[in-house]
PDB file of N, CA and C in Angstrom:
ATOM      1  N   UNK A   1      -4.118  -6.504  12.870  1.00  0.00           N
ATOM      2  CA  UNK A   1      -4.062  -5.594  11.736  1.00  0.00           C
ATOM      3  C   UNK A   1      -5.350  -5.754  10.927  1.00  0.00           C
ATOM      4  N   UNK A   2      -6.253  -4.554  11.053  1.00  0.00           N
ATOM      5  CA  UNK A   2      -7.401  -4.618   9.970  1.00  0.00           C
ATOM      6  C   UNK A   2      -6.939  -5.287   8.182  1.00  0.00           C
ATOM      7  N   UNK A   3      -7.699  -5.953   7.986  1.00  0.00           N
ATOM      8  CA  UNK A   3      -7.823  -6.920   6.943  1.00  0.00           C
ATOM      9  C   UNK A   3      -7.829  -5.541   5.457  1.00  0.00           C
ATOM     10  N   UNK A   4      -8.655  -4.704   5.426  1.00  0.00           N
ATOM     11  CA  UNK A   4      -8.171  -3.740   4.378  1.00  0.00           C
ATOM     12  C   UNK A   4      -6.376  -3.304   4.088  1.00  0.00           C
ATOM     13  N   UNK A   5      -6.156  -3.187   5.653  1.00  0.00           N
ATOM     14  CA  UNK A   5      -4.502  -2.894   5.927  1.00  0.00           C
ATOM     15  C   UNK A   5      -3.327  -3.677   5.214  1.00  0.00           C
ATOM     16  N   UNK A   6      -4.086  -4.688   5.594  1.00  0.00           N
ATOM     17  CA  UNK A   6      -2.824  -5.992   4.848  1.00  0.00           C
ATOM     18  C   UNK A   6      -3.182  -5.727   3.919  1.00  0.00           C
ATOM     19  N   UNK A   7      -4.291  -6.179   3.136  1.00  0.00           N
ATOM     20  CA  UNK A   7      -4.457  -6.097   1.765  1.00  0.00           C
ATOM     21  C   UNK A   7      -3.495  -5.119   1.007  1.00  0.00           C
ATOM     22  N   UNK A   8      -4.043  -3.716   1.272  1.00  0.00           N
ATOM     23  CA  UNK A   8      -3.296  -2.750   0.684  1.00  0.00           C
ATOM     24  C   UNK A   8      -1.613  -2.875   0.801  1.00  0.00           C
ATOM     25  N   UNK A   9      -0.831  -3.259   1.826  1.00  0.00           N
ATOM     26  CA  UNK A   9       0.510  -3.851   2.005  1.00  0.00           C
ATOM     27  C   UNK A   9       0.355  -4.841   1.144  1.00  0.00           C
ATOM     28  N   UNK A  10      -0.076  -5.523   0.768  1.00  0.00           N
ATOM     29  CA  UNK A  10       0.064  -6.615  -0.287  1.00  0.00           C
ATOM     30  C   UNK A  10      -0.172  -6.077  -1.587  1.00  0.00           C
ATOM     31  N   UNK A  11      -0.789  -5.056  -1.959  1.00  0.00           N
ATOM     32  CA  UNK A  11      -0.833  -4.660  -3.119  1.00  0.00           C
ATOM     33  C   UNK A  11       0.394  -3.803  -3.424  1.00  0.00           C
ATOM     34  N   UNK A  12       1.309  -3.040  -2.340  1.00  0.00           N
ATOM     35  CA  UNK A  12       1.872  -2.322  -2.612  1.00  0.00           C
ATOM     36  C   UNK A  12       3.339  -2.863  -2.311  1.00  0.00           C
ATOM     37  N   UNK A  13       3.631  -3.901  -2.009  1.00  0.00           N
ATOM     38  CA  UNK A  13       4.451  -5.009  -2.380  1.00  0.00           C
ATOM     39  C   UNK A  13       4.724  -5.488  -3.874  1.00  0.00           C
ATOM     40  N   UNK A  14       3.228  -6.120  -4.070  1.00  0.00           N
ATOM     41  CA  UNK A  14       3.519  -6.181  -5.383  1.00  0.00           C
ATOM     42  C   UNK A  14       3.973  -5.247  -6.093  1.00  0.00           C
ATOM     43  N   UNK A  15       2.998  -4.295  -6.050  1.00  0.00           N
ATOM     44  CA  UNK A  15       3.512  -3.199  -6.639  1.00  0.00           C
ATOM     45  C   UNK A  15       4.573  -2.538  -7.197  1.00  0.00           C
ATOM     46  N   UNK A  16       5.490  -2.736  -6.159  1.00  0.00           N
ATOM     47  CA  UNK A  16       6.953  -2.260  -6.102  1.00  0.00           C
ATOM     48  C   UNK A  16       7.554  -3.629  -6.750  1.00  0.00           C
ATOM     49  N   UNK A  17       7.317  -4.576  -6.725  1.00  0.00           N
ATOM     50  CA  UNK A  17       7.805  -5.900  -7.692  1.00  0.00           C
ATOM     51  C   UNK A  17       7.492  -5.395  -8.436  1.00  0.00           C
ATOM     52  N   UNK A  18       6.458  -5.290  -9.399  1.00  0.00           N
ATOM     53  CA  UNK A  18       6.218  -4.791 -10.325  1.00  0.00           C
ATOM     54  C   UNK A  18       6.982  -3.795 -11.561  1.00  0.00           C
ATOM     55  N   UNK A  19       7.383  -2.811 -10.839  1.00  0.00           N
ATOM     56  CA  UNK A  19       7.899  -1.538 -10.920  1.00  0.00           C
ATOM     57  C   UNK A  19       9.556  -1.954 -11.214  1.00  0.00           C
ATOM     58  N   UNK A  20      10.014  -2.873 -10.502  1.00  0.00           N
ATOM     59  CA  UNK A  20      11.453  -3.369 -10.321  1.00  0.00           C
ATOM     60  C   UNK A  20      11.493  -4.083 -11.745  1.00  0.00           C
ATOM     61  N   UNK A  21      10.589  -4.742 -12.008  1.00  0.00           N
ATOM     62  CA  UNK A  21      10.951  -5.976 -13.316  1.00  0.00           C
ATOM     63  C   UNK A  21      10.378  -5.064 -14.577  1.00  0.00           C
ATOM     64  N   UNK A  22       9.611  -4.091 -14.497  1.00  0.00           N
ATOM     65  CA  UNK A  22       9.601  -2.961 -15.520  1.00  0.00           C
ATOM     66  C   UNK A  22      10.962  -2.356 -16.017  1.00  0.00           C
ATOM     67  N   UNK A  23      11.190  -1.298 -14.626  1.00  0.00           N
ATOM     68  CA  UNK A  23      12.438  -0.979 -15.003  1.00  0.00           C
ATOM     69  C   UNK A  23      13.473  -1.799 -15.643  1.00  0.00           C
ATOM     70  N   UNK A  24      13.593  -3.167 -15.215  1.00  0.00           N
ATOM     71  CA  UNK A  24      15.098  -3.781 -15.112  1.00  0.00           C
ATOM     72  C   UNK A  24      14.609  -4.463 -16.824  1.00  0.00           C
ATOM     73  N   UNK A  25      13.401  -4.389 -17.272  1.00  0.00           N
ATOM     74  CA  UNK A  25      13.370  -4.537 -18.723  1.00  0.00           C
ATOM     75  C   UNK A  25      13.543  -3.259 -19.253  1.00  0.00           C
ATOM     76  N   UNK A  26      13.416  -2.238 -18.777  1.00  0.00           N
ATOM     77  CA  UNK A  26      13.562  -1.274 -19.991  1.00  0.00           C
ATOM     78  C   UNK A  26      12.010  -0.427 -20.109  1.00  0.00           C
ATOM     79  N   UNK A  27      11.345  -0.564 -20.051  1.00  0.00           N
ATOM     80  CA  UNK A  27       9.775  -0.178 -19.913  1.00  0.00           C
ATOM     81  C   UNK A  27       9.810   0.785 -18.831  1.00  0.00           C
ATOM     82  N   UNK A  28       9.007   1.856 -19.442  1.00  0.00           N
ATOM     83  CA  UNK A  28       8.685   2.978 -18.761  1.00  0.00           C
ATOM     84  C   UNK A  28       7.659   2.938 -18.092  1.00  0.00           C
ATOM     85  N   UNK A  29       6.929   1.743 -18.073  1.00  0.00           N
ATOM     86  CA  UNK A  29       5.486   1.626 -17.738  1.00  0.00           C
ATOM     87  C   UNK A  29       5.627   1.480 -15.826  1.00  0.00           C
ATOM     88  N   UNK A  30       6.936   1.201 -15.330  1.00  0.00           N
ATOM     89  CA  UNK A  30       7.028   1.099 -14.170  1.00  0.00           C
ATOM     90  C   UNK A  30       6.719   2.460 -13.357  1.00  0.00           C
ATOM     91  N   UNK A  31       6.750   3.382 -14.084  1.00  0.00           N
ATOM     92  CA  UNK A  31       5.892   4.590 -13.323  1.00  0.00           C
ATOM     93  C   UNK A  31       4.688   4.530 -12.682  1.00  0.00           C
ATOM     94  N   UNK A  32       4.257   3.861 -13.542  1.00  0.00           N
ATOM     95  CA  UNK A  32       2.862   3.463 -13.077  1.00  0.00           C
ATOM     96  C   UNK A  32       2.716   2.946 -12.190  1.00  0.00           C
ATOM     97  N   UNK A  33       3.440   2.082 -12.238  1.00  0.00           N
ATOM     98  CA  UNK A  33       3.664   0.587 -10.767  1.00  0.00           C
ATOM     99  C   UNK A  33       3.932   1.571  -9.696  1.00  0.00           C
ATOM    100  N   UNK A  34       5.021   2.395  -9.750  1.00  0.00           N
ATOM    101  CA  UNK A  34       5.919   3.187  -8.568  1.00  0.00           C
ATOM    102  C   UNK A  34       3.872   4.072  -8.075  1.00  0.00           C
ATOM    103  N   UNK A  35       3.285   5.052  -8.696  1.00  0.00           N
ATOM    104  CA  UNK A  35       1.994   5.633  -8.200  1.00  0.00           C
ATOM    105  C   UNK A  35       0.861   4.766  -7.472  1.00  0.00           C
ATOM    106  N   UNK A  36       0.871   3.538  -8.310  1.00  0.00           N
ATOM    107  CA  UNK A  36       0.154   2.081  -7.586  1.00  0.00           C
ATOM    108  C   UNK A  36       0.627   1.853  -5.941  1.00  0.00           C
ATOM    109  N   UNK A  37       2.129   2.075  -6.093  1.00  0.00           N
ATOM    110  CA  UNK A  37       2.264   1.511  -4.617  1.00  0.00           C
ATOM    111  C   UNK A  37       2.641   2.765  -4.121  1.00  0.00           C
ATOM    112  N   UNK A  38       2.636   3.874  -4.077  1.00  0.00           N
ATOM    113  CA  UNK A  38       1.953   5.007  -3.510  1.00  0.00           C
ATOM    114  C   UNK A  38       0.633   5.311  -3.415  1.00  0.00           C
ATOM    115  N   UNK A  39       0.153   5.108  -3.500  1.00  0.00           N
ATOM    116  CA  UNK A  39      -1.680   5.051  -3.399  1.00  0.00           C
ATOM    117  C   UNK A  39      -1.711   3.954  -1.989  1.00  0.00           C
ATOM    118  N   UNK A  40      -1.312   2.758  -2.380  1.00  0.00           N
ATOM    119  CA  UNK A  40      -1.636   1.951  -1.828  1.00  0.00           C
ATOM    120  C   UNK A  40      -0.561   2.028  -0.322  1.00  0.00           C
ATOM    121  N   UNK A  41       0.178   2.237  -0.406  1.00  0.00           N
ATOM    122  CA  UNK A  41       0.785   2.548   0.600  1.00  0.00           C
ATOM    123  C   UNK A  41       0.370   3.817   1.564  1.00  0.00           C
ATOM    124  N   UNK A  42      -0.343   4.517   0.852  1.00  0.00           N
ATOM    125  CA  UNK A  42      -1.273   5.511   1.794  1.00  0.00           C
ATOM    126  C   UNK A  42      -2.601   4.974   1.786  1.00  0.00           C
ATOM    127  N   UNK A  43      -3.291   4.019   1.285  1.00  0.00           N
ATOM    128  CA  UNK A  43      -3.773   3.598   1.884  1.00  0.00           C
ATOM    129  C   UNK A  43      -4.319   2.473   3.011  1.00  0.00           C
ATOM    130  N   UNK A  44      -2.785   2.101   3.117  1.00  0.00           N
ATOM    131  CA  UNK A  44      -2.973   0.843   4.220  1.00  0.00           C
ATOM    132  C   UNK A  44      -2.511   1.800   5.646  1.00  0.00           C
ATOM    133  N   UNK A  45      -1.483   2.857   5.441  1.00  0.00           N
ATOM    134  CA  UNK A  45      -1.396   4.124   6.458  1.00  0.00           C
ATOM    135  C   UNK A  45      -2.813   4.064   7.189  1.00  0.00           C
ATOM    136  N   UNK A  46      -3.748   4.725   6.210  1.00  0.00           N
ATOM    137  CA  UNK A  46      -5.195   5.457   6.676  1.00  0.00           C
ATOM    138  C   UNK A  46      -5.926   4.385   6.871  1.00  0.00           C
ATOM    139  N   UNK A  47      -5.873   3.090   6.739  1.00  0.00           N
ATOM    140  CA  UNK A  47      -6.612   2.181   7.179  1.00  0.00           C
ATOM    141  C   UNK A  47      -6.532   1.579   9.094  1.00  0.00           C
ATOM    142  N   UNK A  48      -4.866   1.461   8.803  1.00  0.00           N
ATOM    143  CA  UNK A  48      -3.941   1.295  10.094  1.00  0.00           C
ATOM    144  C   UNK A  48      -4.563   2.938  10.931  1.00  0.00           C
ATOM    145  N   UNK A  49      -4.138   4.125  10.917  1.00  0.00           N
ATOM    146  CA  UNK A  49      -4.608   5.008  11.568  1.00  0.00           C
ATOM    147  C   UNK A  49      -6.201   4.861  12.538  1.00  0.00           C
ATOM    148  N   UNK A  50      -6.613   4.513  11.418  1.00  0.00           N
ATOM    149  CA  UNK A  50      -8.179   4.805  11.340  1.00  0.00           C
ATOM    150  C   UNK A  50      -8.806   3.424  12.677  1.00  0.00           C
ATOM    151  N   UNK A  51      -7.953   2.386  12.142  1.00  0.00           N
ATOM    152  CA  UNK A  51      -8.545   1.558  13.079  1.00  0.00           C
ATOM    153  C   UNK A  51      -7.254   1.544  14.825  1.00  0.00           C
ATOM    154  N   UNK A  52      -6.214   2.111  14.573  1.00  0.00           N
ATOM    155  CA  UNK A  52      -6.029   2.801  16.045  1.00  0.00           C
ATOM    156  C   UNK A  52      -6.902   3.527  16.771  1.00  0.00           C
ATOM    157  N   UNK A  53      -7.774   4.602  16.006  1.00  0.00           N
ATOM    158  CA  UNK A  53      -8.401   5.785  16.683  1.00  0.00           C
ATOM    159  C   UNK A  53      -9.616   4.928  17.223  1.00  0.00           C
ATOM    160  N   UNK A  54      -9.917   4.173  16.336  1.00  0.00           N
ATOM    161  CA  UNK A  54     -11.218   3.545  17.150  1.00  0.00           C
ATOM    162  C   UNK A  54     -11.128   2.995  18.365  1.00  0.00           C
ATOM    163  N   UNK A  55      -9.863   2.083  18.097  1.00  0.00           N
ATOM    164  CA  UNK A  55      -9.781   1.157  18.950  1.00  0.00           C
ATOM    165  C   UNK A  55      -9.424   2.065  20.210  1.00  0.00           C
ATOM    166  N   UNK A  56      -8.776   3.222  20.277  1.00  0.00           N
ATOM    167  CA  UNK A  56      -8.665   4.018  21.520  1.00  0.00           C
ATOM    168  C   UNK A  56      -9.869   4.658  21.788  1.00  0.00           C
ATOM    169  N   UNK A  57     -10.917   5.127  20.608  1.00  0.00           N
ATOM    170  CA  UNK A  57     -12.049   5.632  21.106  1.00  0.00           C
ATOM    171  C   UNK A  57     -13.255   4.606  21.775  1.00  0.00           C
ATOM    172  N   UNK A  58     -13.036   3.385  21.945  1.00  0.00           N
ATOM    173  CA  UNK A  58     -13.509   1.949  22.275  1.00  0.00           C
ATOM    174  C   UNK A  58     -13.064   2.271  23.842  1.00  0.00           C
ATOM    175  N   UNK A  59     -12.038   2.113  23.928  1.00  0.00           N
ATOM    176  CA  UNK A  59     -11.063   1.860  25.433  1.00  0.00           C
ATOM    177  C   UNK A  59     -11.661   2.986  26.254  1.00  0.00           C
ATOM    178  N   UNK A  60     -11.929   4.499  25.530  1.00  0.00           N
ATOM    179  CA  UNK A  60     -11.844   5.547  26.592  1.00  0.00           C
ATOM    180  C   UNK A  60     -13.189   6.336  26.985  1.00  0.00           C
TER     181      UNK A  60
END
């Protein structure tokens, strides 16, 4: 797994922690958290994609 990939899975982990202990206080600010790990969750997608295509454009 490309190293950007994880990363972004790790941010968007947190993320969603994040978002959970917002809500469960009461704070609206977990919206924010919830767009954080949408971002980031599309971008560990397009990271993962990106380094499939290579790796098949490598092979063929």
């Amino acid at each position: 797994m490309p190293r950007l990939a994880l990363l972004a899975l790790v941010l968007c982990a947190l993320a969603v922690a994040a978002a959970v202990v917002s809500f469960v206080n009461g704070s609206f600010i977990g919206i924010v958290w919830v767009l954080m790990a949408g971002i980031s969750s599309n971008m560990a997608w397009f990271y993962l994609r990106k380094a499939k295509l290579e790796r098949k454009a490598a092979a063929g």
